[in-house]
PDB file of N, CA and C in Angstrom:
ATOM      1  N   UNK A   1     170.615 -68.211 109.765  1.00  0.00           N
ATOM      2  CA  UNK A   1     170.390 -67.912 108.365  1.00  0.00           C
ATOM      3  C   UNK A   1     170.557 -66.413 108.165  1.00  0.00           C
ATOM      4  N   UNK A   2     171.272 -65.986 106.731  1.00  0.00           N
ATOM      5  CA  UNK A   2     172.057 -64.468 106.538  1.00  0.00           C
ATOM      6  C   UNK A   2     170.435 -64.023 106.045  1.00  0.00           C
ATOM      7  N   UNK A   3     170.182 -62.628 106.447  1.00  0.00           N
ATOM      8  CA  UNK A   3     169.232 -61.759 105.998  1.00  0.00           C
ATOM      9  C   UNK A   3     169.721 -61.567 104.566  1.00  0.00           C
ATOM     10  N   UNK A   4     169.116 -61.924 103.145  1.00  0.00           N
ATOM     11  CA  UNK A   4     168.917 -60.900 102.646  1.00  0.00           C
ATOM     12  C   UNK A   4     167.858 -60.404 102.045  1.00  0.00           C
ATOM     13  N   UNK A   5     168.432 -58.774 101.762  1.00  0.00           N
ATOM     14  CA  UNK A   5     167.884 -57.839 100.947  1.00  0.00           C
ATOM     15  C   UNK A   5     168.072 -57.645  99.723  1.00  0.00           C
ATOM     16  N   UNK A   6     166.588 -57.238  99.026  1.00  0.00           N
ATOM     17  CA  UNK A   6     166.207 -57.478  97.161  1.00  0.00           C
ATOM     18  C   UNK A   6     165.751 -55.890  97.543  1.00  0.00           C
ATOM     19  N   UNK A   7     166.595 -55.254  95.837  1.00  0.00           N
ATOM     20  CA  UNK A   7     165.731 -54.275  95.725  1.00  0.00           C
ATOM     21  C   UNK A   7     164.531 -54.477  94.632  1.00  0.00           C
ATOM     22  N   UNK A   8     163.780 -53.472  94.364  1.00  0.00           N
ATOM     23  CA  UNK A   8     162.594 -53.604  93.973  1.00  0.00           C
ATOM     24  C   UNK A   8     162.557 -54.069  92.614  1.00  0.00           C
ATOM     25  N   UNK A   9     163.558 -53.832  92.029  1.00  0.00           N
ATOM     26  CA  UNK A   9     163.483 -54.564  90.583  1.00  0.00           C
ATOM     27  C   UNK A   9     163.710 -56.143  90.543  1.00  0.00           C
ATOM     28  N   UNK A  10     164.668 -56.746  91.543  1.00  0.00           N
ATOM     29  CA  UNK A  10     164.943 -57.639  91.698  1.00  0.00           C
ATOM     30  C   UNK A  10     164.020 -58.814  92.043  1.00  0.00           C
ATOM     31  N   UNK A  11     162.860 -58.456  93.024  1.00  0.00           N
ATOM     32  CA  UNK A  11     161.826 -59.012  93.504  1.00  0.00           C
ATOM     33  C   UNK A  11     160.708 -58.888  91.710  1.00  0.00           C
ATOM     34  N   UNK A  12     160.674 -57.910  91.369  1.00  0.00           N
ATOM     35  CA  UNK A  12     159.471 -58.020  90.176  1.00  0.00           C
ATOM     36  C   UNK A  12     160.246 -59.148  89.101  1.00  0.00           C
ATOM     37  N   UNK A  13     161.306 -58.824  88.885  1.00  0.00           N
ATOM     38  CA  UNK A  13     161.809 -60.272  88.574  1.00  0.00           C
ATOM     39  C   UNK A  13     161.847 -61.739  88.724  1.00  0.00           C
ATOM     40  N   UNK A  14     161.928 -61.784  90.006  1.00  0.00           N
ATOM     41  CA  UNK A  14     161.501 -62.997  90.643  1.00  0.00           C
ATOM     42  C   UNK A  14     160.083 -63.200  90.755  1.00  0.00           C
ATOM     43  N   UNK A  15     159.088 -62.212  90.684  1.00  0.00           N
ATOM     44  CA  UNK A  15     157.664 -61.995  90.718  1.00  0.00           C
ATOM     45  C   UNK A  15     157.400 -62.689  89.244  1.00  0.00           C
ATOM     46  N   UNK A  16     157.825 -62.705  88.325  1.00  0.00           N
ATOM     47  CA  UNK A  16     157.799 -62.977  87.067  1.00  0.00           C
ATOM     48  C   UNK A  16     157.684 -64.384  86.238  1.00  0.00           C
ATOM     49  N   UNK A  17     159.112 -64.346  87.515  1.00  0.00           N
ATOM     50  CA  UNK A  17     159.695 -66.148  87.408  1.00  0.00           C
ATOM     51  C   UNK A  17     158.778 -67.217  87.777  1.00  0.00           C
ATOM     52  N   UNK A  18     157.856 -67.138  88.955  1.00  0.00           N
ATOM     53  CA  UNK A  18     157.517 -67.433  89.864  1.00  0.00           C
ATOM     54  C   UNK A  18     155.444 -68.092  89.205  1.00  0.00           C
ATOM     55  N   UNK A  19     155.652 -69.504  89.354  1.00  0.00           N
ATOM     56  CA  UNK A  19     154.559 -70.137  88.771  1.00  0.00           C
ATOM     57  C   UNK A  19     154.044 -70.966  89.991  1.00  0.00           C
ATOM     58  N   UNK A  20     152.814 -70.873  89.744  1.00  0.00           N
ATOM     59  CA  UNK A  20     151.812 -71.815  90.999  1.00  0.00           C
ATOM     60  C   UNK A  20     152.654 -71.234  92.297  1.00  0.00           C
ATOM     61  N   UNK A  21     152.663 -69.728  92.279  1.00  0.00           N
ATOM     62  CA  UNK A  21     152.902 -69.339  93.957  1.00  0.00           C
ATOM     63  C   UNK A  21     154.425 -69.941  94.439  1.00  0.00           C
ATOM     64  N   UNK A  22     155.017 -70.259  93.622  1.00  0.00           N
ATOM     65  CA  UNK A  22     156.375 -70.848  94.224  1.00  0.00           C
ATOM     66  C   UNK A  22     156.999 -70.092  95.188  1.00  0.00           C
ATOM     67  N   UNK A  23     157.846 -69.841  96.159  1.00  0.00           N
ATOM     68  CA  UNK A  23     158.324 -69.558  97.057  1.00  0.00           C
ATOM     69  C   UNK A  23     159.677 -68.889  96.355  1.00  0.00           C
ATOM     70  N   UNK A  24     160.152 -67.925  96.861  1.00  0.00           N
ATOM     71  CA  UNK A  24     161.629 -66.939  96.369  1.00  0.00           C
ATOM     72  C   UNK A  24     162.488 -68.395  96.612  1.00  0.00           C
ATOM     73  N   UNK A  25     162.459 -68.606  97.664  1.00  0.00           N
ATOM     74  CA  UNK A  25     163.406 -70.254  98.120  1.00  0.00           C
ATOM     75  C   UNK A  25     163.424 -70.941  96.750  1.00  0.00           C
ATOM     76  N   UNK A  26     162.468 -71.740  96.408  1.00  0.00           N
ATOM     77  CA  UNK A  26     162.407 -72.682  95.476  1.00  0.00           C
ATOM     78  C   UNK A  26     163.129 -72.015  94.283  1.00  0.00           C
ATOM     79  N   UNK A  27     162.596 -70.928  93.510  1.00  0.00           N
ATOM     80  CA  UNK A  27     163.057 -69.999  92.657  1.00  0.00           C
ATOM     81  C   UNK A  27     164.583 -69.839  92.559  1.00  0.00           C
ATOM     82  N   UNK A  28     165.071 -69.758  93.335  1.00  0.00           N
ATOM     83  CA  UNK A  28     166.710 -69.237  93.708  1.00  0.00           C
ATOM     84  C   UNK A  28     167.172 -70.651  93.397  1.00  0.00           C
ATOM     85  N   UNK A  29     166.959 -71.502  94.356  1.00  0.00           N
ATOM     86  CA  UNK A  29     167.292 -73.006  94.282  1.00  0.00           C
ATOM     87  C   UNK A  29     167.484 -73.124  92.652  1.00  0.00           C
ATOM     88  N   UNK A  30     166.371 -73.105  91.699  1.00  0.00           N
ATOM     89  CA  UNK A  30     166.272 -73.914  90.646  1.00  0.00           C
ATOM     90  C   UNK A  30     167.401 -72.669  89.987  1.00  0.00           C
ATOM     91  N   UNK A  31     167.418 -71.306  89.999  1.00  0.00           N
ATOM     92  CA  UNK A  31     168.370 -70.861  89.059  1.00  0.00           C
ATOM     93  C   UNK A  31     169.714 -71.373  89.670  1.00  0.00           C
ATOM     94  N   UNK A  32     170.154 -71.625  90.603  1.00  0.00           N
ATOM     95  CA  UNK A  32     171.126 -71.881  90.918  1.00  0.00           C
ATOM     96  C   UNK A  32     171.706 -73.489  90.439  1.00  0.00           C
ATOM     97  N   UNK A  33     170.448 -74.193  90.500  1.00  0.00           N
ATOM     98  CA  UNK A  33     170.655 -75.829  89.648  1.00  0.00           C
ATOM     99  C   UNK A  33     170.744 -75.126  88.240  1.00  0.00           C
ATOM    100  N   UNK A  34     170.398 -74.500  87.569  1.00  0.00           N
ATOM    101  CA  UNK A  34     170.093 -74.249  86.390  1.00  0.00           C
ATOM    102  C   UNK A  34     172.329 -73.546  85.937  1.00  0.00           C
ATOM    103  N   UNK A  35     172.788 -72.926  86.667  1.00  0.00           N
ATOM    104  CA  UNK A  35     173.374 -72.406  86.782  1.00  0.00           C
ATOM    105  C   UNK A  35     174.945 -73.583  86.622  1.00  0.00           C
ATOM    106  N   UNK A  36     174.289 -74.224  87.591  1.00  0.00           N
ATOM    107  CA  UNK A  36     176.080 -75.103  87.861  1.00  0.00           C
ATOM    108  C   UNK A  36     175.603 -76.002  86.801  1.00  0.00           C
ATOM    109  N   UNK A  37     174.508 -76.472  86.161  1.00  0.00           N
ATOM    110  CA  UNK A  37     174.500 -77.204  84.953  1.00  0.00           C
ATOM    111  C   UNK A  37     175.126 -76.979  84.285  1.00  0.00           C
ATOM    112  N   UNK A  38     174.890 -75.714  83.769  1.00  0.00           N
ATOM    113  CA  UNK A  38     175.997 -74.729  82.521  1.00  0.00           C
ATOM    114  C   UNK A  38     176.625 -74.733  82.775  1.00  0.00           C
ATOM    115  N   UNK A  39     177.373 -74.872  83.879  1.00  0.00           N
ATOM    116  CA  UNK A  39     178.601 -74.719  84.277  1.00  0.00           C
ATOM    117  C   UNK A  39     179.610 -75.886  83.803  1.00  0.00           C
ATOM    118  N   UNK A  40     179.206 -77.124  84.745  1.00  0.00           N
ATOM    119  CA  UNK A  40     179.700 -78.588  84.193  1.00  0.00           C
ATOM    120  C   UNK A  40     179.410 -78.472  82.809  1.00  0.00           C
ATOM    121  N   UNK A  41     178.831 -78.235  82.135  1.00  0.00           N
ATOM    122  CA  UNK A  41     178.276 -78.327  80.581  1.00  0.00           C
ATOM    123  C   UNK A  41     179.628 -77.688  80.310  1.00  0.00           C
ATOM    124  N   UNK A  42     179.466 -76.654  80.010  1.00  0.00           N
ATOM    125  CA  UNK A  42     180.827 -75.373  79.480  1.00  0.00           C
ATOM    126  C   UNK A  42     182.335 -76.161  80.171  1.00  0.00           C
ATOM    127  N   UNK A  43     182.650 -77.065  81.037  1.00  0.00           N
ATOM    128  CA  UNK A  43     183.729 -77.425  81.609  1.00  0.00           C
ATOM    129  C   UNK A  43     183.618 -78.865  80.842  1.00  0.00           C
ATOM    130  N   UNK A  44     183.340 -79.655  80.763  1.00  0.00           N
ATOM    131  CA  UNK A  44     183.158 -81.002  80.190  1.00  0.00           C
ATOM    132  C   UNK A  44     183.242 -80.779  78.514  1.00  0.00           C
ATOM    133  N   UNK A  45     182.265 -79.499  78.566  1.00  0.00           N
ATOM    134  CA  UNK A  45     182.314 -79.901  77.119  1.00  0.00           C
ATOM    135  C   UNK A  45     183.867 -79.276  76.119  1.00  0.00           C
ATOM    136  N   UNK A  46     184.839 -78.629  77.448  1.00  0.00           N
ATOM    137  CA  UNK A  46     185.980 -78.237  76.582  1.00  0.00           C
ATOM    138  C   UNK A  46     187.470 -79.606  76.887  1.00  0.00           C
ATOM    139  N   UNK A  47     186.469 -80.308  77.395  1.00  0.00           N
ATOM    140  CA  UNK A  47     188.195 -81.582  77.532  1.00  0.00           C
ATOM    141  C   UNK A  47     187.604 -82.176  76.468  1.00  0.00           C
ATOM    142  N   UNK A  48     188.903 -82.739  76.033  1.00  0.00           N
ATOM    143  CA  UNK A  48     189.236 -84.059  74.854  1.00  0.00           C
ATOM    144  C   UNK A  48     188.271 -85.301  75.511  1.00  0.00           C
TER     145      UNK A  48
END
């Protein structure tokens, strides 16, 4: 597994996000589901 590194704004961000103690893991996960949703959304929703 790749190391990474957050700088400090990045973490208070995620500090923010972050309900009932959730884990940076879980957090990342869901923006990233949150992410390819919009994605298929914005692609589907431009075909006939």
């Amino acid at each position: 597994m790749p190391d990474v590194h957050l700088d400090e704004d990045t973490v208070d961000r995620l500090d923010r996000l972050r309900v009932d103690e959730e884990s940076y893991d879980e957090i990342v996960t869901e923006l990233i589901n949150i992410y390819e949703t919009e994605e298929r959304t914005l692609f589907r929703g431009g075909s006939p």
